[in-house]
PDB file of N, CA and C in Angstrom:
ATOM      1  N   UNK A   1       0.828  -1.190   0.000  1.00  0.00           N
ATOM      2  CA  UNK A   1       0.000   0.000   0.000  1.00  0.00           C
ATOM      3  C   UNK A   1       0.871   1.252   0.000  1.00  0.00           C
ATOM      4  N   UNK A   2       2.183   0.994   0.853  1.00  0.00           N
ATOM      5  CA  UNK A   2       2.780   2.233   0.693  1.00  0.00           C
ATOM      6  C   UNK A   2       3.486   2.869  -0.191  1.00  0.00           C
ATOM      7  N   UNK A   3       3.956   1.801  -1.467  1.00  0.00           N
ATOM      8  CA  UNK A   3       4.528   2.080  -2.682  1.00  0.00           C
ATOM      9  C   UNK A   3       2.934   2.409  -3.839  1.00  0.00           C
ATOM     10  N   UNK A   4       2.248   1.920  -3.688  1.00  0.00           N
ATOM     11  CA  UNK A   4       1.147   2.119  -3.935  1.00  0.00           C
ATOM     12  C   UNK A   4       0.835   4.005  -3.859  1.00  0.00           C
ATOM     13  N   UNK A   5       1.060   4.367  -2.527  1.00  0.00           N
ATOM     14  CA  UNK A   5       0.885   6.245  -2.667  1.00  0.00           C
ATOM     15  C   UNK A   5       2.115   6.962  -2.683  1.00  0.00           C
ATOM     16  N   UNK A   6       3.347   6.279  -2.975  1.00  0.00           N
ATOM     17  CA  UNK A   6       4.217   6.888  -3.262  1.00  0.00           C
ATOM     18  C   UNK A   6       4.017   7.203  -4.666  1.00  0.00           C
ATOM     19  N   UNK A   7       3.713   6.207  -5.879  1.00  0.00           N
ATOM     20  CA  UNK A   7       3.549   6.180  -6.804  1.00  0.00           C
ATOM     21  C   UNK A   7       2.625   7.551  -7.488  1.00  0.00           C
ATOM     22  N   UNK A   8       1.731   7.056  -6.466  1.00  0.00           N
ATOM     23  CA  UNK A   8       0.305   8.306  -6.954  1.00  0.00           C
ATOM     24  C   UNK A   8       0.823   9.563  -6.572  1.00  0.00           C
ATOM     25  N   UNK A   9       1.582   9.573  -5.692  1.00  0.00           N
ATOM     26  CA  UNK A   9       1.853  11.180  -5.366  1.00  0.00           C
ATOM     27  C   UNK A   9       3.032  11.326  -6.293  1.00  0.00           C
ATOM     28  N   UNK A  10       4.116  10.772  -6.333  1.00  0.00           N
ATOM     29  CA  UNK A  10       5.053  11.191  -7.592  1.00  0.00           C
ATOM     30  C   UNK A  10       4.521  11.737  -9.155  1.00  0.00           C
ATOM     31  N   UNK A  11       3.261  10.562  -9.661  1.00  0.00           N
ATOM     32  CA  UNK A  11       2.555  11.265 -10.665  1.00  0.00           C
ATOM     33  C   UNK A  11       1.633  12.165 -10.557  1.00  0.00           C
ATOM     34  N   UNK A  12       1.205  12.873  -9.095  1.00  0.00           N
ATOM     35  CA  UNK A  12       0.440  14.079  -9.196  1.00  0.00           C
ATOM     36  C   UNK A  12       1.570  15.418  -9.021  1.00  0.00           C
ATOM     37  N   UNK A  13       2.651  14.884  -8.426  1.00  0.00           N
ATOM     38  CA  UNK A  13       3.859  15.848  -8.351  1.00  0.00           C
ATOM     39  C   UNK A  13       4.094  16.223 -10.045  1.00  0.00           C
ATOM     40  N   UNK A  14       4.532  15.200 -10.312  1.00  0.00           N
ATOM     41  CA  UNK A  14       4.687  15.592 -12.114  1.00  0.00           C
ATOM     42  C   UNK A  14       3.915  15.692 -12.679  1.00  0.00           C
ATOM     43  N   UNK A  15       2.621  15.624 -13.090  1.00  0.00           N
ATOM     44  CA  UNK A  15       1.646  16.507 -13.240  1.00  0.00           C
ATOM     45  C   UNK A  15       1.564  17.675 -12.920  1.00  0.00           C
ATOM     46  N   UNK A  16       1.540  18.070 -11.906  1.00  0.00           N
ATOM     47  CA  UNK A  16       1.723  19.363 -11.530  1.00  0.00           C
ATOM     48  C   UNK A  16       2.795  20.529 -11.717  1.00  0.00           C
ATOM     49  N   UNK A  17       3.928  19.695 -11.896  1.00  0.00           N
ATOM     50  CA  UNK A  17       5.255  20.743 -11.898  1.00  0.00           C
ATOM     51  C   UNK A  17       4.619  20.271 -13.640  1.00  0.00           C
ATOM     52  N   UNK A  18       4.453  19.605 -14.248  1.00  0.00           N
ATOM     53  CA  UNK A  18       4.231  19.504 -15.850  1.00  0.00           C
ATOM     54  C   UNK A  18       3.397  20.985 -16.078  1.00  0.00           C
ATOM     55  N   UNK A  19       2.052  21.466 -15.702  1.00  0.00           N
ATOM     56  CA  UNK A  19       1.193  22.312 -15.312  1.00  0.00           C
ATOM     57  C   UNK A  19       1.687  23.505 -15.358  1.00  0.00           C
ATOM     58  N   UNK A  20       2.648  23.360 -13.853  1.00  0.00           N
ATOM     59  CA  UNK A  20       3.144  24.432 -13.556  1.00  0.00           C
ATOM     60  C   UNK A  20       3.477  25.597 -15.050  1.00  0.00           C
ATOM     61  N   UNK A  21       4.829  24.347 -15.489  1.00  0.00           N
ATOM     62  CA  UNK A  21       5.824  24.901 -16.269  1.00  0.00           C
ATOM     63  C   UNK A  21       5.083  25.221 -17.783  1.00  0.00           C
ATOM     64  N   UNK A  22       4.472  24.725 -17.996  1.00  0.00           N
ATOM     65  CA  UNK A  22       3.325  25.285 -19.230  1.00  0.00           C
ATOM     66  C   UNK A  22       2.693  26.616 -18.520  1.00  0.00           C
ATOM     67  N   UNK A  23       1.665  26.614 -17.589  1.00  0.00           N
ATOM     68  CA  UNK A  23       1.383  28.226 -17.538  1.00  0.00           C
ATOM     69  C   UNK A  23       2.478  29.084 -17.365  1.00  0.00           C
ATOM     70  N   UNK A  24       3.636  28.690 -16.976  1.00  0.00           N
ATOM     71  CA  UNK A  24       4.526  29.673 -16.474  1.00  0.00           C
ATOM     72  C   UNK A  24       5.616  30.018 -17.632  1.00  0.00           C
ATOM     73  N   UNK A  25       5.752  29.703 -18.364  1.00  0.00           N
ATOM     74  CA  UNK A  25       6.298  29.380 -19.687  1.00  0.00           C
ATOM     75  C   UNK A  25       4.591  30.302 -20.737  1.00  0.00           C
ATOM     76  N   UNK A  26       3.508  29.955 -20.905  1.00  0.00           N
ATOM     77  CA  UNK A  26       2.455  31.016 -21.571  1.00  0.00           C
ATOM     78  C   UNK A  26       2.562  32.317 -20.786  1.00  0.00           C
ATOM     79  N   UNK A  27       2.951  32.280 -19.569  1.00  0.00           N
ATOM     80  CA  UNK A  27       3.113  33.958 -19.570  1.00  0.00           C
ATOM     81  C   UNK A  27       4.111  34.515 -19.668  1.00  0.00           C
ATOM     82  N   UNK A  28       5.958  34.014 -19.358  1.00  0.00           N
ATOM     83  CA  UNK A  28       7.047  34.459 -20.256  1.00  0.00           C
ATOM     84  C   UNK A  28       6.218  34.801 -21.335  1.00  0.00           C
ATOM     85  N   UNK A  29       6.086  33.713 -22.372  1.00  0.00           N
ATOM     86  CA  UNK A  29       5.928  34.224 -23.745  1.00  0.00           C
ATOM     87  C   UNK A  29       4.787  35.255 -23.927  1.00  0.00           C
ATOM     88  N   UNK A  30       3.482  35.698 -23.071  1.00  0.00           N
ATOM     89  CA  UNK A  30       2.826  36.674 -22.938  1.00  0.00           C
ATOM     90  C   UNK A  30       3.437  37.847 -22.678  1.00  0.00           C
ATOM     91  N   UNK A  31       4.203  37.944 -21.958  1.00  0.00           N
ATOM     92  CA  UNK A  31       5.019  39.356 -21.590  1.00  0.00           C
ATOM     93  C   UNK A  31       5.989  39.694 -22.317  1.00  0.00           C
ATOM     94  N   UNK A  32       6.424  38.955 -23.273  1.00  0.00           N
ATOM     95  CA  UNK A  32       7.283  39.121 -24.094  1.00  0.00           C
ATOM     96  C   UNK A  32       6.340  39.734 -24.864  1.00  0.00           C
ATOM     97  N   UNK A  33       5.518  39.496 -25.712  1.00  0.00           N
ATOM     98  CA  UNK A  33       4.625  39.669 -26.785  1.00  0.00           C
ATOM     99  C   UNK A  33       4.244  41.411 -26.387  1.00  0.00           C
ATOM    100  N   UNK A  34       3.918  41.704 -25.304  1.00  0.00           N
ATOM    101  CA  UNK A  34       3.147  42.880 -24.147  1.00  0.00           C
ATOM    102  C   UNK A  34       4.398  43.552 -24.170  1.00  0.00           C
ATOM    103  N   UNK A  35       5.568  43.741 -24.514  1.00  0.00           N
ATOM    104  CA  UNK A  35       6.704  44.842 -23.982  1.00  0.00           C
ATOM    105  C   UNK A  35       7.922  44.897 -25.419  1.00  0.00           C
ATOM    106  N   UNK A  36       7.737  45.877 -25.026  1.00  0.00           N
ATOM    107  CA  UNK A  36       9.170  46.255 -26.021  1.00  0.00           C
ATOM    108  C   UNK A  36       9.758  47.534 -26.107  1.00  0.00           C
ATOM    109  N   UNK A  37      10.910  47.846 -26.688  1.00  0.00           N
ATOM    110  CA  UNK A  37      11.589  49.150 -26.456  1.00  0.00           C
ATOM    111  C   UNK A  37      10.328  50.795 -26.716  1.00  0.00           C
ATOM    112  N   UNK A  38      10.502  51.496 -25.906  1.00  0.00           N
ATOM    113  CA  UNK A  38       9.248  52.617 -25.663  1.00  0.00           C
ATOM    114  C   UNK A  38       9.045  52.845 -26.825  1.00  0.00           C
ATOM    115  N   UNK A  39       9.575  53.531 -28.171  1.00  0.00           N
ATOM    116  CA  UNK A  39      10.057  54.079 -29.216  1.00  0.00           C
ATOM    117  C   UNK A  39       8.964  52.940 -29.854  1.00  0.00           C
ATOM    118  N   UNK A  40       9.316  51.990 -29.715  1.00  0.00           N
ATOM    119  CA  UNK A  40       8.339  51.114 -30.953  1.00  0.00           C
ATOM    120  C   UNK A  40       6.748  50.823 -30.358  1.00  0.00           C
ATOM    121  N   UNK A  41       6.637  50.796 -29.117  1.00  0.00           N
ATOM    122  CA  UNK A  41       5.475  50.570 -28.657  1.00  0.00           C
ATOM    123  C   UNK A  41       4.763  51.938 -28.717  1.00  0.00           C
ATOM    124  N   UNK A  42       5.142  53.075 -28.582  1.00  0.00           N
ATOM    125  CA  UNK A  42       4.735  54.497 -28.170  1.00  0.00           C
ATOM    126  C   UNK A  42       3.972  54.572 -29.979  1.00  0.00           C
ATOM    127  N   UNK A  43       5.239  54.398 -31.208  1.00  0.00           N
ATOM    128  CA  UNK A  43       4.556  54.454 -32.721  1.00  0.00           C
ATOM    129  C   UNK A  43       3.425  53.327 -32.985  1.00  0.00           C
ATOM    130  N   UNK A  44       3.743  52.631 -32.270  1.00  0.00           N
ATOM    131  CA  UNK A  44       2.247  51.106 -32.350  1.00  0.00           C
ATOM    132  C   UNK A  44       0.957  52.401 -32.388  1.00  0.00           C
ATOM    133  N   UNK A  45       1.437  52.834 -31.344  1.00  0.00           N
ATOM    134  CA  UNK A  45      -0.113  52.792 -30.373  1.00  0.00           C
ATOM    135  C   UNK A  45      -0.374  54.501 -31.477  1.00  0.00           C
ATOM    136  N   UNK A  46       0.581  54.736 -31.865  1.00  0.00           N
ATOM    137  CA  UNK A  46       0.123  56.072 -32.733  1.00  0.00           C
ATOM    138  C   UNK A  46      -0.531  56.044 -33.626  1.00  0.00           C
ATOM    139  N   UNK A  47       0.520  54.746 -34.698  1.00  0.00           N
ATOM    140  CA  UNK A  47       0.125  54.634 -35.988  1.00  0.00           C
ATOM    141  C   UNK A  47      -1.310  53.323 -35.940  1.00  0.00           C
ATOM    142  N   UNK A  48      -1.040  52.381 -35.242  1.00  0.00           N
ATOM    143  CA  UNK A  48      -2.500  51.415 -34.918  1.00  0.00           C
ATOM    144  C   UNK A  48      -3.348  52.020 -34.824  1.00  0.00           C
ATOM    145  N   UNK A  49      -3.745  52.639 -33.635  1.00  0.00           N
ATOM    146  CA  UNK A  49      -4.841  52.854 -33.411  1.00  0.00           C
ATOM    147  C   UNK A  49      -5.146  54.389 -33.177  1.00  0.00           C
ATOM    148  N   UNK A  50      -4.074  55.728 -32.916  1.00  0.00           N
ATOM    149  CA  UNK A  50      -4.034  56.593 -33.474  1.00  0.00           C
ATOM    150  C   UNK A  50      -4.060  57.448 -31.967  1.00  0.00           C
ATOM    151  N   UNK A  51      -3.448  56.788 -31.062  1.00  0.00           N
ATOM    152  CA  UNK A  51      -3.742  57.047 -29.605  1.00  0.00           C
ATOM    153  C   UNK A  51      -2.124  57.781 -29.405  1.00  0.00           C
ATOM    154  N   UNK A  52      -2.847  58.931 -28.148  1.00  0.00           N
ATOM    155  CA  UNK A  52      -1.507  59.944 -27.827  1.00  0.00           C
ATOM    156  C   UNK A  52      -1.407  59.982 -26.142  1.00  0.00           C
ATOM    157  N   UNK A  53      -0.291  60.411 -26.050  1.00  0.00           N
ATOM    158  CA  UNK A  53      -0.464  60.380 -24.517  1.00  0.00           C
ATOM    159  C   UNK A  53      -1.636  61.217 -24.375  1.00  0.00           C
ATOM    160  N   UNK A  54      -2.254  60.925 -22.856  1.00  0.00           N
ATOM    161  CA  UNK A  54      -3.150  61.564 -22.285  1.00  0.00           C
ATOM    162  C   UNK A  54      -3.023  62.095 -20.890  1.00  0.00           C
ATOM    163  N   UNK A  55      -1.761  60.850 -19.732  1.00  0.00           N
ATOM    164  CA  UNK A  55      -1.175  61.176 -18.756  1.00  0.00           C
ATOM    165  C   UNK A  55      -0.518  60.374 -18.626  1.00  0.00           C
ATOM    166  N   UNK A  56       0.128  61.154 -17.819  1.00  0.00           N
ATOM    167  CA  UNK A  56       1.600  60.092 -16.800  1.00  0.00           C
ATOM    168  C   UNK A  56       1.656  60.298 -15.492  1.00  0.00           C
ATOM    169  N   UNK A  57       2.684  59.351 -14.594  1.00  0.00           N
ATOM    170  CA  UNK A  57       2.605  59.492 -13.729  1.00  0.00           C
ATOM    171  C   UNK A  57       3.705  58.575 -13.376  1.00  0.00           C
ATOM    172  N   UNK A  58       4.615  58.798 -12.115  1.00  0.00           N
ATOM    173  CA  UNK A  58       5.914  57.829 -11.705  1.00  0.00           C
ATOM    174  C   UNK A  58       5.428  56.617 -10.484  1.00  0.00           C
ATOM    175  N   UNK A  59       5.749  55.867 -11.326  1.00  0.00           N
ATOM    176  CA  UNK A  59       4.943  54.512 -10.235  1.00  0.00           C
ATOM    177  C   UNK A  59       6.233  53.640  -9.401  1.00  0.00           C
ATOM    178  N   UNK A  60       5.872  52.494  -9.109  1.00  0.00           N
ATOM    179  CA  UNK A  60       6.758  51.969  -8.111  1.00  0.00           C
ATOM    180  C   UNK A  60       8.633  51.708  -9.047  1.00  0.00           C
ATOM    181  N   UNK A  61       9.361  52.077  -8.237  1.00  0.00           N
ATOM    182  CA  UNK A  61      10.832  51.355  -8.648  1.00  0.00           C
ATOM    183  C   UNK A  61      11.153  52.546  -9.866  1.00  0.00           C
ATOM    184  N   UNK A  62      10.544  53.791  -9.554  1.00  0.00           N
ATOM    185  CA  UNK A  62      10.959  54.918 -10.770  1.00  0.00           C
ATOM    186  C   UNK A  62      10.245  54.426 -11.900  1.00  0.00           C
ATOM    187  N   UNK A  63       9.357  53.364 -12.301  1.00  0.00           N
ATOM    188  CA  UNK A  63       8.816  52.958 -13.523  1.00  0.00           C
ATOM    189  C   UNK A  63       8.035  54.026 -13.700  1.00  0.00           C
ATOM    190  N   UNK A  64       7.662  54.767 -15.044  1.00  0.00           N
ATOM    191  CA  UNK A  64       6.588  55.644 -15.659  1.00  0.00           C
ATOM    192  C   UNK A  64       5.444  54.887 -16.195  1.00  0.00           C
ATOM    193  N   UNK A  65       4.268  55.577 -15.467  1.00  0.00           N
ATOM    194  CA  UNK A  65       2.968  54.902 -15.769  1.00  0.00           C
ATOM    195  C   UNK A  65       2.556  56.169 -16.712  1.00  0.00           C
ATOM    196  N   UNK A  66       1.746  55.414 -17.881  1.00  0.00           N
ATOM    197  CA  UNK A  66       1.112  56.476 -19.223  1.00  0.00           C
ATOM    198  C   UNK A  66      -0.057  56.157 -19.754  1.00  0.00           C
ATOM    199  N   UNK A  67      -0.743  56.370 -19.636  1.00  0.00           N
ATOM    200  CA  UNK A  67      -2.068  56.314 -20.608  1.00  0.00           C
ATOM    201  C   UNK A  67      -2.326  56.912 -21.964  1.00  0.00           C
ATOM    202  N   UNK A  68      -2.391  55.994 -22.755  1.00  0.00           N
ATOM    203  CA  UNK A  68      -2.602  56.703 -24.249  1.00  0.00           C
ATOM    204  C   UNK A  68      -3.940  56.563 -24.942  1.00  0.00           C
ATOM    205  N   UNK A  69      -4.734  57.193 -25.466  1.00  0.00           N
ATOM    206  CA  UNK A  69      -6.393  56.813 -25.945  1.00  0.00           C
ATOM    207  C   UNK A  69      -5.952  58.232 -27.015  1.00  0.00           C
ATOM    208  N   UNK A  70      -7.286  57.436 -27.791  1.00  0.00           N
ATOM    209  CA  UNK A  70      -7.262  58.554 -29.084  1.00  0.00           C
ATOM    210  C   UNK A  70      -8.443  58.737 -28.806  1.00  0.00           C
ATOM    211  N   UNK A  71      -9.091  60.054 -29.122  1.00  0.00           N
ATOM    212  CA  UNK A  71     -10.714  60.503 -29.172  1.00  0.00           C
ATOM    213  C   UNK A  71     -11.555  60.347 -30.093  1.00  0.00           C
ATOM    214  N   UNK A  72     -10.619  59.911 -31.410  1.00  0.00           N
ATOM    215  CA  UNK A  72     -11.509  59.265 -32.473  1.00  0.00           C
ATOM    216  C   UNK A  72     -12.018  58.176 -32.336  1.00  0.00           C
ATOM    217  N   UNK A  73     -10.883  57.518 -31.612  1.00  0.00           N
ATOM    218  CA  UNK A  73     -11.728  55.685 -31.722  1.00  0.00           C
ATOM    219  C   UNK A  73     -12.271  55.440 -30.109  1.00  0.00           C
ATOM    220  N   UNK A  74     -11.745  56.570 -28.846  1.00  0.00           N
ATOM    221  CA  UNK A  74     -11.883  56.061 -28.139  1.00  0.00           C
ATOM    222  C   UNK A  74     -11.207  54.867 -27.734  1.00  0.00           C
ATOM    223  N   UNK A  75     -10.306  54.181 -28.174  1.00  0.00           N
ATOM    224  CA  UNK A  75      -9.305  53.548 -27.533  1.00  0.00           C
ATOM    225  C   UNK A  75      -8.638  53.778 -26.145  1.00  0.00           C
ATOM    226  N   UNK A  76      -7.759  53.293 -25.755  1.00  0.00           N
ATOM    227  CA  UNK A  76      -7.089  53.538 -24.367  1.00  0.00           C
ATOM    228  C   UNK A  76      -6.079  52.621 -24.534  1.00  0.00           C
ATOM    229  N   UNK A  77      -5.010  52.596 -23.517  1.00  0.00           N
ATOM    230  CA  UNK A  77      -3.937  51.612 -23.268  1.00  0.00           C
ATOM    231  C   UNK A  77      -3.172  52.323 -22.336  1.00  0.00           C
ATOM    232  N   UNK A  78      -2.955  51.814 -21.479  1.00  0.00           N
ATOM    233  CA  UNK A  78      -2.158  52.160 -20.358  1.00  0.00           C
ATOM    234  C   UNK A  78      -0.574  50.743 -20.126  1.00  0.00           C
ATOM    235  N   UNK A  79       0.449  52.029 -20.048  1.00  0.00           N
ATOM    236  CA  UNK A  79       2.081  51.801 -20.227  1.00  0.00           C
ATOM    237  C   UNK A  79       2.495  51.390 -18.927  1.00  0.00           C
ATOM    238  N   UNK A  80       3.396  50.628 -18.591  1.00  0.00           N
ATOM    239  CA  UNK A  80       4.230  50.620 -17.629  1.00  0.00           C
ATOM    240  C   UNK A  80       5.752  51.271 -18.321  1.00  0.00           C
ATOM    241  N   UNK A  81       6.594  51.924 -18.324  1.00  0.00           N
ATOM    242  CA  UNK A  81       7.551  52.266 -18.799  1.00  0.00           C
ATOM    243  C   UNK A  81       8.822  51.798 -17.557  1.00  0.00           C
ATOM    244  N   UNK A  82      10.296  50.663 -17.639  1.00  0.00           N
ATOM    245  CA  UNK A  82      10.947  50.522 -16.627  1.00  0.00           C
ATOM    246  C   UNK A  82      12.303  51.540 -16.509  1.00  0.00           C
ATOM    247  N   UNK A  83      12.917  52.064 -15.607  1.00  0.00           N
ATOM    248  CA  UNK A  83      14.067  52.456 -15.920  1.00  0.00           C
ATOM    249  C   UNK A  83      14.995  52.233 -17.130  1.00  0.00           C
ATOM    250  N   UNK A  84      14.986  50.458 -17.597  1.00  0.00           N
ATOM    251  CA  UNK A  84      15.630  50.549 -18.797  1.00  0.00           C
ATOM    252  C   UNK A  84      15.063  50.591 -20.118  1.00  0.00           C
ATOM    253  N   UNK A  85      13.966  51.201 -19.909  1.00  0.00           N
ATOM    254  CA  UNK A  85      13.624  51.672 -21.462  1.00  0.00           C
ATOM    255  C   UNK A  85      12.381  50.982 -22.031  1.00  0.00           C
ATOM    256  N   UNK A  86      12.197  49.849 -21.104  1.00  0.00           N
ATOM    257  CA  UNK A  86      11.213  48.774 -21.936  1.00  0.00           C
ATOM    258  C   UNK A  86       9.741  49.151 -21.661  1.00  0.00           C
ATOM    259  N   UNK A  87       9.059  48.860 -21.983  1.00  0.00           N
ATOM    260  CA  UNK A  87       7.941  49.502 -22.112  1.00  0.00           C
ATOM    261  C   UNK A  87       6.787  48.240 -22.543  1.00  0.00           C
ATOM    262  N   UNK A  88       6.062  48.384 -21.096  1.00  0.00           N
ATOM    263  CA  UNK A  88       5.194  46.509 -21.681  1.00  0.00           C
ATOM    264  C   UNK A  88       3.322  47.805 -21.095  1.00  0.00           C
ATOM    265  N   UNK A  89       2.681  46.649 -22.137  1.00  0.00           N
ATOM    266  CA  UNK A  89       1.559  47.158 -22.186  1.00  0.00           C
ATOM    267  C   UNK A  89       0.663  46.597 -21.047  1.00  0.00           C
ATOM    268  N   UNK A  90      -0.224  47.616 -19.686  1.00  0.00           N
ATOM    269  CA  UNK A  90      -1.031  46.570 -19.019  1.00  0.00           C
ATOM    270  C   UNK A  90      -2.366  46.442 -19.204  1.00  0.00           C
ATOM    271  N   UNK A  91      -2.658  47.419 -20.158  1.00  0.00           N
ATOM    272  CA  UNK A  91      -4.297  47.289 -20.233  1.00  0.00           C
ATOM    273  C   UNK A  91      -4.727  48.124 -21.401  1.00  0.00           C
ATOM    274  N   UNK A  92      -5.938  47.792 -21.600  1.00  0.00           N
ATOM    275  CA  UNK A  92      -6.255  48.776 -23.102  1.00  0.00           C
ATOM    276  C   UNK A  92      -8.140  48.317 -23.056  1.00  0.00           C
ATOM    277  N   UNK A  93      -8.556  49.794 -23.441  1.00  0.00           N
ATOM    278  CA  UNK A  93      -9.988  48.959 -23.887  1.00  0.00           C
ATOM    279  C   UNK A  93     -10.934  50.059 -24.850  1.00  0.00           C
ATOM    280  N   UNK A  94     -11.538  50.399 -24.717  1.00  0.00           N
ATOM    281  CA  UNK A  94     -12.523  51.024 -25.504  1.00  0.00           C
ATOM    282  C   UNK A  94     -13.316  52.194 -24.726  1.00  0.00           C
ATOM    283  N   UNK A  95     -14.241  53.360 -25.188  1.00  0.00           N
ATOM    284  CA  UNK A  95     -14.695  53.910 -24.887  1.00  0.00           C
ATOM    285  C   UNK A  95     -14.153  54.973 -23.714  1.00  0.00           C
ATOM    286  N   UNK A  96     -13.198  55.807 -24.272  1.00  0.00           N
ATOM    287  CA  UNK A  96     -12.309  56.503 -23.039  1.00  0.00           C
ATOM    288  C   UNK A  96     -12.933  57.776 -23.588  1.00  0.00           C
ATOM    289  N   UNK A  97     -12.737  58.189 -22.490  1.00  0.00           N
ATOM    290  CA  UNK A  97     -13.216  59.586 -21.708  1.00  0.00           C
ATOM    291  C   UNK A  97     -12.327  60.847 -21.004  1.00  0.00           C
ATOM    292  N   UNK A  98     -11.729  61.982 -21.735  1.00  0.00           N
ATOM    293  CA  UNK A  98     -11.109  62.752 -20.636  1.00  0.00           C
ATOM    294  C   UNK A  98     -12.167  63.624 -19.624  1.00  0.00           C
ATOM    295  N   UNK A  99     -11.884  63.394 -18.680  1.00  0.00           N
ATOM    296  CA  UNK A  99     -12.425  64.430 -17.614  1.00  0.00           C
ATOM    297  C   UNK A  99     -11.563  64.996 -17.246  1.00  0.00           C
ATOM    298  N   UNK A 100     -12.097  66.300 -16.596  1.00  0.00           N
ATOM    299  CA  UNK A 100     -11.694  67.812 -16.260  1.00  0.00           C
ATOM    300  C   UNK A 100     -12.610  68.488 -15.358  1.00  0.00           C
ATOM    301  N   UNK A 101     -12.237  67.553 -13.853  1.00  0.00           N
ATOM    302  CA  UNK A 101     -12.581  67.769 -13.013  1.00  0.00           C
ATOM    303  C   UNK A 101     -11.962  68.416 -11.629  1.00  0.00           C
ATOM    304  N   UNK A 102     -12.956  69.590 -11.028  1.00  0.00           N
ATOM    305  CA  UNK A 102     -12.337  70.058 -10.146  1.00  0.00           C
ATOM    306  C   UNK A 102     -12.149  69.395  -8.954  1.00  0.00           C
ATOM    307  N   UNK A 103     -10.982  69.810  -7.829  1.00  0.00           N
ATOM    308  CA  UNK A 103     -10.957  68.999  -6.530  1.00  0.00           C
ATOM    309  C   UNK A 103     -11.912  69.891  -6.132  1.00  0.00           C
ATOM    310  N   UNK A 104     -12.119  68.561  -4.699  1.00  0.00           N
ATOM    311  CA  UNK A 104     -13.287  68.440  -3.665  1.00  0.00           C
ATOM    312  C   UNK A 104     -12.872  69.814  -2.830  1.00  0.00           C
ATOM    313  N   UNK A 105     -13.973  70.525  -2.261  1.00  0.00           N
ATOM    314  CA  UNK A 105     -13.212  71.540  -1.298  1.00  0.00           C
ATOM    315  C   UNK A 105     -13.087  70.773  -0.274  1.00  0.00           C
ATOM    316  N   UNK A 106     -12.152  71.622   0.196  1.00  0.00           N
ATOM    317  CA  UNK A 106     -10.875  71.372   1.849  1.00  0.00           C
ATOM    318  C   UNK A 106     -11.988  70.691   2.611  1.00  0.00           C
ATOM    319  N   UNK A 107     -11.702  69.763   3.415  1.00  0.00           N
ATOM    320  CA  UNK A 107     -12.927  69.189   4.288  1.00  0.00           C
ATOM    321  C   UNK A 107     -13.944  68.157   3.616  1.00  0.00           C
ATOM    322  N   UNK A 108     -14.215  68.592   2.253  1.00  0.00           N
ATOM    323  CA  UNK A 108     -15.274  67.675   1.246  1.00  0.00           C
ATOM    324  C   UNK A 108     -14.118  66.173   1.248  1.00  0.00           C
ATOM    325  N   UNK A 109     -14.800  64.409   1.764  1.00  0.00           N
ATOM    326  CA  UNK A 109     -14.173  63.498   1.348  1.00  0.00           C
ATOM    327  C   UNK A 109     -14.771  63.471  -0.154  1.00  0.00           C
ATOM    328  N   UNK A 110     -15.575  64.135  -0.711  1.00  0.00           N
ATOM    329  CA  UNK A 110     -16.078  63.699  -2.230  1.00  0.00           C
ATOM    330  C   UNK A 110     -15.456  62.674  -2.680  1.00  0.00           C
TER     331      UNK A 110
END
């Protein structure tokens, strides 16, 4: 019996690290696909879909966070930019909107 669940657990072990290394291996190759030098991703998003910056902002580890949307198509896509240059895409969708809104007065949590 006891070689019996050694057995079964060795093939759910390898199964699993099998598992593992396939999803973990589809998202290498996802993030690869999602990033590349700023310069070529920044003209993607110009000449694709016709989107310009809209804002920025400095996020964790000095990385530059950017949002780009065009008002014709309404597009969006938002940048992670890293210190060395690379530039991976985290999100993008449809129907964007600038607002131009005032702050809350002093005291207002609005």
């Amino acid at each position: 019996m006891k070689r019996k669940n050694k057995i079964l657990h060795l093939g759910a072990l390898t199964l699993t690290t099998g598992l593992y290394l396939t999803v973990a291996t589809d998202a290498v190759a996802q993030n690869a696909r999602n990033c590349g030098p700023r310069e070529i991703v920044v003209d993607r998003l110009a000449d694709g879909y016709g989107e310009t910056r809209q804002s920025m902002g400095l996020g964790a580890n000095n990385s530059v966070v950017e949002v780009f949307a065009s008002d014709a198509s309404g597009t969006w896509t938002i940048t992670i930019t890293s210190p060395n240059g690379v530039t991976c895409l985290v999100a993008s969708g449809q129907a964007f909107e600038p607002l131009v809104e005032a702050l809350p007065a002093k005291g207002n949590d609005a």
